[in-house]
Protein backbone atom coordinates (compact mmCIF):
# COMPACT_ATOMS: atom_id res chain seq x y z
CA UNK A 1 16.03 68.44 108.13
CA UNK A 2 17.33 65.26 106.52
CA UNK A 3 15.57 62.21 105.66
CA UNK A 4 16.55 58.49 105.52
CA UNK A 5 14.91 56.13 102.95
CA UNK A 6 17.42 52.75 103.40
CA UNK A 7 16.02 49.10 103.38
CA UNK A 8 18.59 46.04 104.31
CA UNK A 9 17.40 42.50 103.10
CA UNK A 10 19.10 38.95 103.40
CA UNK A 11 17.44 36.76 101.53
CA UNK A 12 16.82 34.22 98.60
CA UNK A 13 16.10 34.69 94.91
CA UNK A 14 12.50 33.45 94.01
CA UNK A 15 12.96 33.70 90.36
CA UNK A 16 15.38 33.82 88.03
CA UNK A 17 16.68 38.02 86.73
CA UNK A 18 14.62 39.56 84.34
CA UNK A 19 16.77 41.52 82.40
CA UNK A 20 15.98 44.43 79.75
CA UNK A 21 17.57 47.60 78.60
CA UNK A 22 16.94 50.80 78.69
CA UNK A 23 16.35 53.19 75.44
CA UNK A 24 19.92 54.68 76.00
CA UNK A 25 21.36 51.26 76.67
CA UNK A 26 21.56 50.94 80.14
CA UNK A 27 20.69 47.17 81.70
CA UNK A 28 17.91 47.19 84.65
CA UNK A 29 17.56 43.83 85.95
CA UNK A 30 14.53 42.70 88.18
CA UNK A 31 13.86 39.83 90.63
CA UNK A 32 12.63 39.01 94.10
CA UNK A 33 13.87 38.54 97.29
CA UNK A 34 12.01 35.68 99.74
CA UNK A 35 12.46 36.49 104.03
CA UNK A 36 11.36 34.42 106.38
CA UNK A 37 10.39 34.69 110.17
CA UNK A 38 9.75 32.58 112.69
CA UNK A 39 7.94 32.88 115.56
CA UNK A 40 6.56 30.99 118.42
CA UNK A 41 2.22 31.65 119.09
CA UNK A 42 0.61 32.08 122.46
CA UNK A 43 -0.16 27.46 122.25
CA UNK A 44 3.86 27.35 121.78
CA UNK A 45 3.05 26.11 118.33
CA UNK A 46 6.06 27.21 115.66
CA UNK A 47 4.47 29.90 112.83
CA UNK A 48 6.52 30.83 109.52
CA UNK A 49 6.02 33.63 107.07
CA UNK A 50 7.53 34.41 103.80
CA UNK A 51 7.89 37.81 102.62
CA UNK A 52 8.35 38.63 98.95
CA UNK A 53 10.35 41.98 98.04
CA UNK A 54 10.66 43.33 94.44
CA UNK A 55 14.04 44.59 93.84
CA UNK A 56 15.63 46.68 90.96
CA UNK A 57 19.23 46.84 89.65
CA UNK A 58 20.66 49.40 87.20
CA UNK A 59 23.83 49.62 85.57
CA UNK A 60 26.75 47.72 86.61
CA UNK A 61 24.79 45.77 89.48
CA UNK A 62 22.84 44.69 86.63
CA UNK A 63 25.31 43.72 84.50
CA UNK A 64 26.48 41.39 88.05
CA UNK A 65 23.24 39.92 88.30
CA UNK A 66 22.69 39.13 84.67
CA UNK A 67 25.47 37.16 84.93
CA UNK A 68 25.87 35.64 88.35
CA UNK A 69 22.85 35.54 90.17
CA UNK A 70 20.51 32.68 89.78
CA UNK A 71 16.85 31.29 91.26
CA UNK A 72 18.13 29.72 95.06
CA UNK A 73 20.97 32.52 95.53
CA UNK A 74 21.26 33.77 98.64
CA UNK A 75 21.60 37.92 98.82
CA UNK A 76 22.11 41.16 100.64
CA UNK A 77 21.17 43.88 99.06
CA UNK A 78 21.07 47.92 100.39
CA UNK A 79 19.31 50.06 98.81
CA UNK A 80 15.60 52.47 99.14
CA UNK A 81 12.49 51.98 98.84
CA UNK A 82 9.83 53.56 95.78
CA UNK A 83 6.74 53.21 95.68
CA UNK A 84 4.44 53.46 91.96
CA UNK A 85 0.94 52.89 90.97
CA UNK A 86 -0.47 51.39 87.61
CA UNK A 87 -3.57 51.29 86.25
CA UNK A 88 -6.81 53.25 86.81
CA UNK A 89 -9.98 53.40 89.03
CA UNK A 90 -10.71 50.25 90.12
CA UNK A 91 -8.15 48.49 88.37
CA UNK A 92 -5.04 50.60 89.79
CA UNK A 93 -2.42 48.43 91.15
CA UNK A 94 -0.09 49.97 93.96
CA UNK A 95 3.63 48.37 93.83
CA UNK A 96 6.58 48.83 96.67
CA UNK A 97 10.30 48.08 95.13
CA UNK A 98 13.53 48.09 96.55
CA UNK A 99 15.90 50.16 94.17
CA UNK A 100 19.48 48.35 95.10
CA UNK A 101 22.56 50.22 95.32
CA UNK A 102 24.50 47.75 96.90
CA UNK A 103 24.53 43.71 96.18
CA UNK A 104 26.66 40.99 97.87
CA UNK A 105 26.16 37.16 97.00
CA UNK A 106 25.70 35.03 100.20
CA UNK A 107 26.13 31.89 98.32
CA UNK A 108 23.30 29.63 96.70
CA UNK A 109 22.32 26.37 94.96
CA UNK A 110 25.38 26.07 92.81
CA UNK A 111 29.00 26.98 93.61
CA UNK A 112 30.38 30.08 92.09
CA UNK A 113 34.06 30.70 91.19
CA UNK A 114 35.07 33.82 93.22
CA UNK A 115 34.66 36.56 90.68
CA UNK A 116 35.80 39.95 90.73
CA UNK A 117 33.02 42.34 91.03
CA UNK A 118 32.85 45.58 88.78
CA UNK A 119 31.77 48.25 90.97
């Protein structure tokens, strides 16, 4: 039997890429994505929520975000979903990031010049 591990955000960039390298080279960038909802409660009264997603690029989608994506930007990104734990005992942290395969800028704060993507 097959399995399906796919997550599909729209959102904005809370901070601006992280960006390191791996040992062999490789760039892995890092950053999160803000959603919002909306929602009417039971007095009629308008509610908002924010939630914050931690996403990881490798490779060439790195190399795209190093470069164009800023703090503001609005994305899509495709991708799955991997879950890790650091720490021990009572200190262990539990952390749930999006691993994106697939990035397209929405726009943001500034105006880009339409740039050719590598992938």
């Amino acid at each position: 039997m097959k399995a399906l591990n796919k997550i599909q955000l729209i959102g904005n960039v809370g901070n601006p890429p992280e960006i390191r390298s791996t040992a062999s080279g490789s760039k892995v960038a890092k950053l999160s994505i803000a959603t919002n909802r909306t929602w009417k409660d039971r007095d009629g009264g308008v509610q908002e929520k924010t939630d914050w997603h931690r996403c990881t690029f490798f490779g060439q989608i790195a190399d795209v975000v190093e470069k164009w994506v800023k703090k503001g930007d609005r994305l899509y990104v495709e991708g799955r979903i991997e879950y890790s734990t650091s720490g021990e005992g009572d200190q262990q942290k539990f952390w749930t990031d999006v691993i994106v395969q697939e990035l397209i800028m929405l726009g943001g704060t500034e105006k880009h010049e339409p740039a050719e993507m590598p992938f």
